[in-house]
Protein backbone atom coordinates (compact mmCIF):
# COMPACT_ATOMS: atom_id res chain seq x y z
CA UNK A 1 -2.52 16.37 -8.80
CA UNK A 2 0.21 14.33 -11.44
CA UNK A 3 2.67 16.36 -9.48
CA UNK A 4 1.97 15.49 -6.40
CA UNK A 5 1.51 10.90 -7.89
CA UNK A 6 5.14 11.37 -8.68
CA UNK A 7 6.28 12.97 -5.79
CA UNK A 8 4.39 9.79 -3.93
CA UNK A 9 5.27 7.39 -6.19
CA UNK A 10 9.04 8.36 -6.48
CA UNK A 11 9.15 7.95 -2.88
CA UNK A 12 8.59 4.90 -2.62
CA UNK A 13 10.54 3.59 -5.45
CA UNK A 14 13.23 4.70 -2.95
CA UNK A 15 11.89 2.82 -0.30
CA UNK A 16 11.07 5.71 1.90
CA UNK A 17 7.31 6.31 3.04
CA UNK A 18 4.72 9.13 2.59
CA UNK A 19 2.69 10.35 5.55
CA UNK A 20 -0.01 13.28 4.27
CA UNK A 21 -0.95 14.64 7.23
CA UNK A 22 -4.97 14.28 7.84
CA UNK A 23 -5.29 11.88 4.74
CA UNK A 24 -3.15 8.58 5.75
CA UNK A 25 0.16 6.88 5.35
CA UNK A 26 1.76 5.01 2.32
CA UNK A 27 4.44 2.38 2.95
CA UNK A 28 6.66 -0.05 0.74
CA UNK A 29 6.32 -3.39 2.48
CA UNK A 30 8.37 -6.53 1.78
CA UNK A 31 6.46 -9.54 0.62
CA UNK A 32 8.45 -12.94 1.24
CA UNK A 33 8.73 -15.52 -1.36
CA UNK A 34 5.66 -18.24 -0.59
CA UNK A 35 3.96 -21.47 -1.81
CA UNK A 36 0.92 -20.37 -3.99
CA UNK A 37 -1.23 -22.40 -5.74
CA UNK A 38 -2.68 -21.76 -9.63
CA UNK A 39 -6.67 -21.15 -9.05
CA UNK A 40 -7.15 -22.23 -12.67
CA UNK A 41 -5.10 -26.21 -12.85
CA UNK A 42 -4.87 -25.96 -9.20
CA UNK A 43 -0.81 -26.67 -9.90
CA UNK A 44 1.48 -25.58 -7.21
CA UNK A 45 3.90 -22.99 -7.56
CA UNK A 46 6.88 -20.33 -5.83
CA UNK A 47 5.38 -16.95 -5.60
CA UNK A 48 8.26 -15.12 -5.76
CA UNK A 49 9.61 -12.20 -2.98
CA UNK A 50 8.22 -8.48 -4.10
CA UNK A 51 7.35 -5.20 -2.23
CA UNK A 52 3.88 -4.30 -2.35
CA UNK A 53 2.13 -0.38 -1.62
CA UNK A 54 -0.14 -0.26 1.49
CA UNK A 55 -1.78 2.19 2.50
CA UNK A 56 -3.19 3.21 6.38
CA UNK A 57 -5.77 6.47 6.31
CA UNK A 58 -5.86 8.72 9.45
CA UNK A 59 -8.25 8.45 11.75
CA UNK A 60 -9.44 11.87 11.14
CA UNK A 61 -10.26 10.42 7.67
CA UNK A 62 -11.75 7.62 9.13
CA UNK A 63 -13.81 9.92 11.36
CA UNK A 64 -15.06 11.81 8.20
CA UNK A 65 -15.99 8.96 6.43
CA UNK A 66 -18.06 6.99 9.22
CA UNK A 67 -20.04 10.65 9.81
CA UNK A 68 -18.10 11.70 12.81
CA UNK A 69 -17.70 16.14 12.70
CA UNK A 70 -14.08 15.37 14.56
């Protein structure tokens, strides 16, 4: 199973994505830079650009999890 993290998770360092077939889709997505706001002093502030993991599941996986046998 740690095999198989890296193997995902060195993949998308590179940028590339990671479909497992029956189980869902990984992607690296770009995040712009945005206004953001500090919950705590309510301050303003730049959130800055970053790439962030998402993740789409299958819709056979989807299937299995709402009770469907397809």
């Amino acid at each position: 199973m740690e095999t198989l993290l890296e193997i995902i998770k060195s993949t998308l360092e590179s940028g590339d994505d990671v479909l497992v077939s029956g189980f869902g889709k990984f992607c690296v997505k770009h995040k712009w830079a945005r206004k953001g706001r500090n919950p705590a002093t309510g301050e303003s502030a730049i959130l800055p650009a970053r790439r962030v993991v998402t993740f789409k599941c299958s819709g056979q996986l989807r299937a299995k999890v709402n009770g469907s046998k397809s």
